[in-house]
Protein backbone atom coordinates (compact mmCIF):
# COMPACT_ATOMS: atom_id res chain seq x y z
CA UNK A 1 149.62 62.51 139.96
CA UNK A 2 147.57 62.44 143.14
CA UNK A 3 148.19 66.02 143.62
CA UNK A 4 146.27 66.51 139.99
CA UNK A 5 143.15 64.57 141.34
CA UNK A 6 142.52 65.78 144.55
CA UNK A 7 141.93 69.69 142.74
CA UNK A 8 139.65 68.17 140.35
CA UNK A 9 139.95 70.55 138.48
CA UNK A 10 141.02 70.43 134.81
CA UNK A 11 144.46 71.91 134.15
CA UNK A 12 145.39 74.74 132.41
CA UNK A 13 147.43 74.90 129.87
CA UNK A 14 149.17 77.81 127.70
CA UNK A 15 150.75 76.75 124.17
CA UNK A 16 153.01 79.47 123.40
CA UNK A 17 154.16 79.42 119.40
CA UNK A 18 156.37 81.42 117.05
CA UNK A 19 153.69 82.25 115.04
CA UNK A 20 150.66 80.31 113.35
CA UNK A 21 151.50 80.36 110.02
CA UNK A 22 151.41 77.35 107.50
CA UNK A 23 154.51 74.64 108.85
CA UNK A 24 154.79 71.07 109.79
CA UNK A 25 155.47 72.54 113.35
CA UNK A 26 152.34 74.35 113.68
CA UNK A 27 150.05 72.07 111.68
CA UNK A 28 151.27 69.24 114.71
CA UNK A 29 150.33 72.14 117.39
CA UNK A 30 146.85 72.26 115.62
CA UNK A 31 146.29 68.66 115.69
CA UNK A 32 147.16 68.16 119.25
CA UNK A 33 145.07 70.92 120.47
CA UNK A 34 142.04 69.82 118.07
CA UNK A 35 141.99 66.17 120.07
CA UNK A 36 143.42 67.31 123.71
CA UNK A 37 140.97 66.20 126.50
CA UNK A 38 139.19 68.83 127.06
CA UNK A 39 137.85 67.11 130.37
CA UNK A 40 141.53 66.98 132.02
CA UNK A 41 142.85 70.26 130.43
CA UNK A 42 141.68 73.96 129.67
CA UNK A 43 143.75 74.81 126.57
CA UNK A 44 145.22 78.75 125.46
CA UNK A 45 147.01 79.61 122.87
CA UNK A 46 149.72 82.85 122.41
CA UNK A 47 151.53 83.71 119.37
CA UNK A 48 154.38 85.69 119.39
CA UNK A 49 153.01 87.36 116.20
CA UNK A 50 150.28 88.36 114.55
CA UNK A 51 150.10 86.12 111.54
CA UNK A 52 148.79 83.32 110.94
CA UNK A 53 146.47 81.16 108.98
CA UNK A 54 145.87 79.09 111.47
CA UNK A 55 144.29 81.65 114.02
CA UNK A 56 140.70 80.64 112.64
CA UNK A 57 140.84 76.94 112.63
CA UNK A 58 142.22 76.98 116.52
CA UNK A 59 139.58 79.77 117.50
CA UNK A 60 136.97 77.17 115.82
CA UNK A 61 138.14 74.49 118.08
CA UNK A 62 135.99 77.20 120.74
CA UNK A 63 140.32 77.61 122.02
CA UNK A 64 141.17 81.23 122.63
CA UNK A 65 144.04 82.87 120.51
CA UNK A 66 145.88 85.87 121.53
CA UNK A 67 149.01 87.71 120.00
CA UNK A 68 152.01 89.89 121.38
CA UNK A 69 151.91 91.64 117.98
CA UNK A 70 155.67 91.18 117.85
CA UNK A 71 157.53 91.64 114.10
CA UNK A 72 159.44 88.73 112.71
CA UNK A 73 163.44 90.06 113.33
CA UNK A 74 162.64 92.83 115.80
CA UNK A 75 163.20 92.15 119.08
CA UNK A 76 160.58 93.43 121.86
CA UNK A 77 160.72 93.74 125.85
CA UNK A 78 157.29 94.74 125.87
CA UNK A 79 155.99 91.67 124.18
CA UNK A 80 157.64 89.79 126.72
CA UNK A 81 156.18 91.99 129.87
CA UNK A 82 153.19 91.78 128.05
CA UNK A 83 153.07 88.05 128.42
CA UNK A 84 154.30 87.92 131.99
CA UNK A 85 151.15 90.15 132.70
CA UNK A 86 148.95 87.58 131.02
CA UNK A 87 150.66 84.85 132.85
CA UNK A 88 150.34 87.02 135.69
CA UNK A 89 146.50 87.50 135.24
CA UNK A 90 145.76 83.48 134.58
CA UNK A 91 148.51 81.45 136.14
CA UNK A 92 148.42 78.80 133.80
CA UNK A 93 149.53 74.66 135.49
CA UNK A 94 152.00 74.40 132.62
CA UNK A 95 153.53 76.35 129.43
CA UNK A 96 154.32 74.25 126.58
CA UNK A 97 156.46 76.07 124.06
CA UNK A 98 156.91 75.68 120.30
CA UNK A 99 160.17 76.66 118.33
CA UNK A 100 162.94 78.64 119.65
CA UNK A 101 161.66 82.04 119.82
CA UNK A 102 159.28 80.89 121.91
CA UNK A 103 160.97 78.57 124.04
CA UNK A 104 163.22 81.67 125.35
CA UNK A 105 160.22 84.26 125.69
CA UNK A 106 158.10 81.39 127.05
CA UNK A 107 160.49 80.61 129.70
CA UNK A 108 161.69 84.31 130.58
CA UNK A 109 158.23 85.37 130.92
CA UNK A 110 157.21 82.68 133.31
CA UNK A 111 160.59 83.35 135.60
CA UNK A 112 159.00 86.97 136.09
CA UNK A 113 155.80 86.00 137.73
CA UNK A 114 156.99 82.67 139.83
CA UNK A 115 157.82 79.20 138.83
CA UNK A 116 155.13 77.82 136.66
CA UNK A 117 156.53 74.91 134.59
CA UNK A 118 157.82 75.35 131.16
CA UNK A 119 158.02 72.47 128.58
CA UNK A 120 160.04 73.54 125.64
CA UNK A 121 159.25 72.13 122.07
CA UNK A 122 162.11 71.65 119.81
CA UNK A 123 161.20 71.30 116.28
CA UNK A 124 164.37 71.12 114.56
CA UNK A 125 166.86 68.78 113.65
CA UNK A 126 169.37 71.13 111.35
CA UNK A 127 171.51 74.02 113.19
CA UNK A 128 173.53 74.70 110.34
CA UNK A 129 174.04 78.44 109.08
CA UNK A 130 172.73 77.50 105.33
CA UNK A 131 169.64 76.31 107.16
CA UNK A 132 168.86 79.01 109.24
CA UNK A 133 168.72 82.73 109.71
CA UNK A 134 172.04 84.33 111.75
CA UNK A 135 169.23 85.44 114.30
CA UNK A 136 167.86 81.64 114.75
CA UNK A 137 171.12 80.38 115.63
CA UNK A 138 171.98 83.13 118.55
CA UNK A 139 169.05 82.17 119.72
CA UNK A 140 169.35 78.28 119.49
CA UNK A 141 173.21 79.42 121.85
CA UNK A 142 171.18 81.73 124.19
CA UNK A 143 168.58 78.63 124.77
CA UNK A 144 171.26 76.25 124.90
CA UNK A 145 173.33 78.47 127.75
CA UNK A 146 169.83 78.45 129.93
CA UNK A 147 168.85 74.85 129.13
CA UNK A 148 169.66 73.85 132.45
CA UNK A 149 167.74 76.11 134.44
CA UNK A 150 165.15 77.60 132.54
CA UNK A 151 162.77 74.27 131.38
CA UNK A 152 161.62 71.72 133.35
CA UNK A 153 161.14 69.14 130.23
CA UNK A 154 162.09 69.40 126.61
CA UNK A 155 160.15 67.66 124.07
CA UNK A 156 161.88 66.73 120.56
CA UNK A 157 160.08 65.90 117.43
CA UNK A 158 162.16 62.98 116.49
CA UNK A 159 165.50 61.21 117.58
CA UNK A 160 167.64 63.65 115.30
CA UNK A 161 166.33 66.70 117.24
CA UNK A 162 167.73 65.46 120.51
CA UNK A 163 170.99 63.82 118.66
CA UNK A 164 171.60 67.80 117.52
CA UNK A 165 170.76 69.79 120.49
CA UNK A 166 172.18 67.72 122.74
CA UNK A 167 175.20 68.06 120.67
CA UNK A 168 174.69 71.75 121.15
CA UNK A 169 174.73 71.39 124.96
CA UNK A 170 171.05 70.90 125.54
CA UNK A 171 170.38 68.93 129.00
CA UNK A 172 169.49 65.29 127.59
CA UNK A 173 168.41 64.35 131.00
CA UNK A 174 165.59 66.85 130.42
CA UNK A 175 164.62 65.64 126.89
CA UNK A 176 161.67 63.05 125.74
CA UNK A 177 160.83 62.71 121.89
CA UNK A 178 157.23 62.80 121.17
CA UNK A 179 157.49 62.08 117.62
CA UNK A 180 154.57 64.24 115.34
CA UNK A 181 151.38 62.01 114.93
CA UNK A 182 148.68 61.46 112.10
CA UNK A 183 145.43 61.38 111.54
CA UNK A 184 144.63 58.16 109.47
CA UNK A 185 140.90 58.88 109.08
CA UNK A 186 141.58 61.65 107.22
CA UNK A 187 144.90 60.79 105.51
CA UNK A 188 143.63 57.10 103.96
CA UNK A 189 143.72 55.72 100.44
CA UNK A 190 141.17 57.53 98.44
CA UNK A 191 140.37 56.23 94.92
CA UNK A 192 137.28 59.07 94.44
CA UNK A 193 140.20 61.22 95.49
CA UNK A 194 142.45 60.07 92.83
CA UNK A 195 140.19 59.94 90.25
CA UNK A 196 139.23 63.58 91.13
CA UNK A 197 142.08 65.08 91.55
CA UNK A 198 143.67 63.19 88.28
CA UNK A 199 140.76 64.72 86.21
CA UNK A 200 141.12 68.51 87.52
CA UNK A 201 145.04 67.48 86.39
CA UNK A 202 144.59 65.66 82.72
CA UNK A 203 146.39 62.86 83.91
CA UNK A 204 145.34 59.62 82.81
CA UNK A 205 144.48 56.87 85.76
CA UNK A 206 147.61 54.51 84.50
CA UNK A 207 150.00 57.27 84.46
CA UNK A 208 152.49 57.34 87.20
CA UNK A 209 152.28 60.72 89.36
CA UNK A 210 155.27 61.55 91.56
CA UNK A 211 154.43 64.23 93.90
CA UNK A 212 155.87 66.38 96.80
CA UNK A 213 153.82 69.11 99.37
CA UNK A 214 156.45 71.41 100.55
CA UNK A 215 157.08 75.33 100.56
CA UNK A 216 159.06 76.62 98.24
CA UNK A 217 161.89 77.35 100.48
CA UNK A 218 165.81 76.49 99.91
CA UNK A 219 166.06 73.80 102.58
CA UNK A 220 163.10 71.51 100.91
CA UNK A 221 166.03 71.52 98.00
CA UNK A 222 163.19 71.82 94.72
CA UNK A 223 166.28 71.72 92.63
CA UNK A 224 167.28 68.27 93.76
CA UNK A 225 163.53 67.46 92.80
CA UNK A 226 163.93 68.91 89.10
CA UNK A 227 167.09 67.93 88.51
CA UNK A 228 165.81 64.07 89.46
CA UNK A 229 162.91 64.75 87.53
CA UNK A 230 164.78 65.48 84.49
CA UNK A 231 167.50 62.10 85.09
CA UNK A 232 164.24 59.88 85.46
CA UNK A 233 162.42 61.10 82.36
CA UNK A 234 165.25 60.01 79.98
CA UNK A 235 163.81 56.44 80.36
CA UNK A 236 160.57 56.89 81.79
CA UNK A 237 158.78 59.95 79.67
CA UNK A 238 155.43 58.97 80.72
CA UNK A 239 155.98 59.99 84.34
CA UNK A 240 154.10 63.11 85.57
CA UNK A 241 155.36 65.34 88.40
CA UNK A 242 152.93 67.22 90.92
CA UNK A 243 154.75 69.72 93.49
CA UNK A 244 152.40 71.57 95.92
CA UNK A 245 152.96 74.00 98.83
CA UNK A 246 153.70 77.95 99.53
CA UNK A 247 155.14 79.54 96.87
CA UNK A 248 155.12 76.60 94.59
CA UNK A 249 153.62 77.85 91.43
CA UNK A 250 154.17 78.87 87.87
CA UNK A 251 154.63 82.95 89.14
CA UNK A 252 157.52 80.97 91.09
CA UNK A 253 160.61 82.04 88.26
CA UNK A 254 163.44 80.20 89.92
CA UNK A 255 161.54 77.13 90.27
CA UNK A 256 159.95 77.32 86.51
CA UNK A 257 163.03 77.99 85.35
CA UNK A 258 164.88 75.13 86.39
CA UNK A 259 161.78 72.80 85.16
CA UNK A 260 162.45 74.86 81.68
CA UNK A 261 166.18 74.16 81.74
CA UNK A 262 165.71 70.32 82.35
CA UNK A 263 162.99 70.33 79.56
CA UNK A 264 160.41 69.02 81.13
CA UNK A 265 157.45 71.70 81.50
CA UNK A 266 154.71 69.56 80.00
CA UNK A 267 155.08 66.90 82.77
CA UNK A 268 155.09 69.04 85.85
CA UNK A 269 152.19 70.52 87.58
CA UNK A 270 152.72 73.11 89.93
CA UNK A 271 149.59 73.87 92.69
CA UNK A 272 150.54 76.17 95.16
CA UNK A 273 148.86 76.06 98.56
CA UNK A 274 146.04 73.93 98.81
CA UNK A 275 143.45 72.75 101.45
CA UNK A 276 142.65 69.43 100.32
CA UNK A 277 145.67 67.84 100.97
CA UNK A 278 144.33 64.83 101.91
CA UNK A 279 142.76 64.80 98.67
CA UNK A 280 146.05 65.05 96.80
CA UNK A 281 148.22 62.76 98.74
CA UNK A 282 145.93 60.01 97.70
CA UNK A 283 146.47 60.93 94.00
CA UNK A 284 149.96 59.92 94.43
CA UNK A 285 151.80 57.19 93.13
CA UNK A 286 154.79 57.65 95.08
CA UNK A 287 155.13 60.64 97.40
CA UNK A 288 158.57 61.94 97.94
CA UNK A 289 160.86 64.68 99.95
CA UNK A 290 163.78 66.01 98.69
CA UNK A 291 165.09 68.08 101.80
CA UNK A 292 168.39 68.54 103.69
CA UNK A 293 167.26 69.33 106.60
CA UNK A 294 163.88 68.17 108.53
CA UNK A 295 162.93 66.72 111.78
CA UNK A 296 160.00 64.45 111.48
CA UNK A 297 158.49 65.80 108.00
CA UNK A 298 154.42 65.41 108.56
CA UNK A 299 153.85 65.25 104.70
CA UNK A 300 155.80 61.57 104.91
CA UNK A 301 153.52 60.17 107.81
CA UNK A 302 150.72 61.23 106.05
CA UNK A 303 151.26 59.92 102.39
CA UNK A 304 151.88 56.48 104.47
CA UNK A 305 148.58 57.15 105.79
CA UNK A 306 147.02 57.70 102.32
CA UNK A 307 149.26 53.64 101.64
CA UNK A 308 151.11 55.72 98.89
CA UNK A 309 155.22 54.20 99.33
CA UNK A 310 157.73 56.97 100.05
CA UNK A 311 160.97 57.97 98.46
CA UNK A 312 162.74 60.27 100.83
CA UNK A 313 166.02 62.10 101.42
CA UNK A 314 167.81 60.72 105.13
CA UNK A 315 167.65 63.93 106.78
CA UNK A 316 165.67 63.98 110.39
CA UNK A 317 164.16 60.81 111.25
CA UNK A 318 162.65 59.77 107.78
CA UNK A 319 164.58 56.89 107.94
CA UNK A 320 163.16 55.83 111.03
CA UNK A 321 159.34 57.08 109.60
CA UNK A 322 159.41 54.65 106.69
CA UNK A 323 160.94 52.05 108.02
CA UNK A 324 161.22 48.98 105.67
CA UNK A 325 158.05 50.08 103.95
CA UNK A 326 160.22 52.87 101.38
CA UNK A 327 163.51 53.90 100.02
CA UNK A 328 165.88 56.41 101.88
CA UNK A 329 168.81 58.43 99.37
CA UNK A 330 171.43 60.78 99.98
CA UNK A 331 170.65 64.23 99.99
CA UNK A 332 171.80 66.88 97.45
CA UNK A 333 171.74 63.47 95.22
CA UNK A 334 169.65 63.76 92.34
CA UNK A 335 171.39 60.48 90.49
CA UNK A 336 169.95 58.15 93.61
CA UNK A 337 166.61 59.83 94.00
CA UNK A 338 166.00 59.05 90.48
CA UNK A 339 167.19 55.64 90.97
CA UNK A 340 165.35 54.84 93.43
CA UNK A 341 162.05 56.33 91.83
CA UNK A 342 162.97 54.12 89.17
CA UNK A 343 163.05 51.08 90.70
CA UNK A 344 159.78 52.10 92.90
CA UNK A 345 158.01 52.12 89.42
CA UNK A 346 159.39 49.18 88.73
CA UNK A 347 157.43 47.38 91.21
CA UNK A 348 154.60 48.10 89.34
CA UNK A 349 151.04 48.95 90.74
CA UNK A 350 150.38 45.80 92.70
CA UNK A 351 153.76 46.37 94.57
CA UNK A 352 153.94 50.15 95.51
CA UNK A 353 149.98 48.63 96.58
CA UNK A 354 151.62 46.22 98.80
CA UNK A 355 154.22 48.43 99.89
CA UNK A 356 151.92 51.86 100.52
CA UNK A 357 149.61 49.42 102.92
CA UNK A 358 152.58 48.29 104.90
CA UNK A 359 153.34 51.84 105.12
CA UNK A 360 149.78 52.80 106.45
CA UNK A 361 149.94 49.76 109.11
CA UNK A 362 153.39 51.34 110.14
CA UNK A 363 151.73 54.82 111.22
CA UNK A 364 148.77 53.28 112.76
CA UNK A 365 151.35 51.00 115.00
CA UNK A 366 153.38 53.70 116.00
CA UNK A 367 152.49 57.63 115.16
CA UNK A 368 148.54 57.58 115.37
CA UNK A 369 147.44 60.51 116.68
CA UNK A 370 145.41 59.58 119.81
CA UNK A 371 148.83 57.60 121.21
CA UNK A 372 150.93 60.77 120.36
CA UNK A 373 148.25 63.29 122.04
CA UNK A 374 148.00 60.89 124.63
CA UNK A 375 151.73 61.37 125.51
CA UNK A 376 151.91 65.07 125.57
CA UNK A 377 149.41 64.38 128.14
CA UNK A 378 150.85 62.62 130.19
CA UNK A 379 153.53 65.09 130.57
CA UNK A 380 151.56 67.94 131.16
CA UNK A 381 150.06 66.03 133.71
CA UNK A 382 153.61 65.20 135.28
CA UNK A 383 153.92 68.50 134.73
CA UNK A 384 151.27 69.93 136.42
CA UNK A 385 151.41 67.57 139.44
CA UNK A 386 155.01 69.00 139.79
CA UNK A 387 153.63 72.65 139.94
CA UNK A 388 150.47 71.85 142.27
CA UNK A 389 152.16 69.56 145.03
């Protein structure tokens, strides 16, 4: 650490992602860069790829973005020679990576121009094939096979991320879990929210809203969702259902028709992509997630911030997320989700009240997001004392 002071002079930093599209993954990236220290560190960001919705928001935080205008699924030496050369041209302290395609170019990259340090991020808890493309996986073996030599620290999402990769011959000596943090001034119980968002739906104030924020992809399991949806509504018809996220709309046909099949159209409303997620959480009366696979799902953290109680699927560390404060089920189980929403409406107001602030005290005592930014710093700066001594 001494090493760090005597420069005075802040470090520098490259954050090299995947790409910067909408994800829990990146969303965390955004959220540590937008409350790094901007005294103690010079911040850049590099996507592998050119897309990404979250180019503007970073380039707002006055952070510069480039890209190595790399295709998803087509592999490209000249991206990579293209970042040694910018590595080359700014010498960055450190190079934290995020996801695997980056953790390999990352790491590759910064072995052609000398030995600056490279942090890999693991964001993922599920290697299986249904999970994940043939072309993830050789790359999860190729990463695992240069483990030892290539990164000088690996940071994990949650406890289930290192369980799995060191599993899959990942260095555990080298790991630390930095678990995702949130924002609880801007994820916090909302009633103007509610009330809002409940009047753009039609849904009266003492009608019980189930929702979920999550892509419309196969590992978030939707069907699980509609299938519970449909096993709850047989004795609780007055229940309304509100699913949100990429691709999660009425043009979606394989989602609207299993919503048609269980019967149920008139209850479920079906948002897409939205901004104001904050603003929607808060509508909830329980929030829920329905995956088989996840690491440390943001969209849980921050419906505990908004003190609306949880029903989740024990995939990743969601266990560990809720704690005491909501009710964990089997995946791939629609018969206990719909249980276990059951018996959370069966608390009644007052208790999902009691439970949802427990909740919120939960994230504030252990995944705020100052304390998690504060511990990526501190290994940057472990990091970068490393590199400059």
């Amino acid at each position: 650490m001494a090493a760090v002071e005597r420069t005075n002079k802040p470090i520098s930093l490259l954050f090299l992602v995947t790409h910067l599209g909408i994800g829990g993954a990146q969303e965390m990236l955004y959220k540590l860069l937008s409350r790094i220290d901007r005294t103690r560190f010079t911040p850049h960001v590099i996507s592998l790829m050119d897309q990404g919705l979250l180019i503007p928001k970073i380039q707002a935080l006055g952070i510069p973005v480039y890209s190595l205008g790399m295709s998803r699924g087509v592999p490209n030496p000249l991206a990579i020679l293209r970042l040694a050369r910018w590595l080359w041209q700014h010498h960055p302290d450190v190079i934290q990576t995020w996801m695997y395609h980056a953790d390999l170019a990352g790491s590759v990259a910064a072995r052609l121009v000398g030995r600056i340090p490279v942090s890999w991020g693991i964001r993922h808890s599920d290697l299986s094939p249904e999970g994940n493309s043939s072309r993830t996986l050789r790359i999860v073996k190729i990463c695992a096979l240069l483990s030892r030599w290539l990164p000088t620290r690996i940071v994990c999402c949650s406890e289930a991320s290192r369980r799995v990769h060191t599993d899959a011959r990942y260095p555990s000596e080298k790991m630390v879990v930095i678990p995702n943090g949130f924002d609880v001034d801007t994820f916090m119980p909302d009633v103007v929210a509610r009330t809002s968002i409940r009047k753009e739906l039609d849904i009266p104030d003492d009608v019980p809203v189930i929702g979920m924020a999550a892509r419309f992809d196969p590992i978030k399991d939707h069907h699980n969702f509609v299938r519970a949806a449909k096993i709850l509504y047989q004795t609780k018809s007055n229940v309304h259902f509100v699913l949100c996220g990429q691709g999660v709309s009425w043009d979606c046909e394989k989602l609207v028709a299993w919503i048609d099949q269980a019967g149920i159209r008139n209850r479920f409303h079906l948002l897409g992509l939205r901004d104001d997620m904050s603003s929607i959480t808060a509508a909830f009366d329980i929030a829920t997630l329905t995956s088989f696979g996840e690491a440390f799902p943001n969209v849980v953290g921050e419906a505990m911030s908004c003190a609306v109680p949880c029903v989740v699927t024990d995939v990743g560390d969601t266990a560990r997320i809720v704690g005491d404060t909501g009710m964990v089920v089997p995946s791939r189980n629609p018969d206990a989700l719909a249980e276990a929403w059951g018996d959370m409406l069966d608390l009644g107001p007052e208790g999902r009240r009691r439970l949802g602030m427990a909740a919120r005290e939960r994230v504030k005592e252990h995944f705020s997001l100052p304390k998690i930014v504060d511990w990526y710093q501190k290994v940057f700066e472990e990091l970068a004392c490393g590199a400059r001594g």
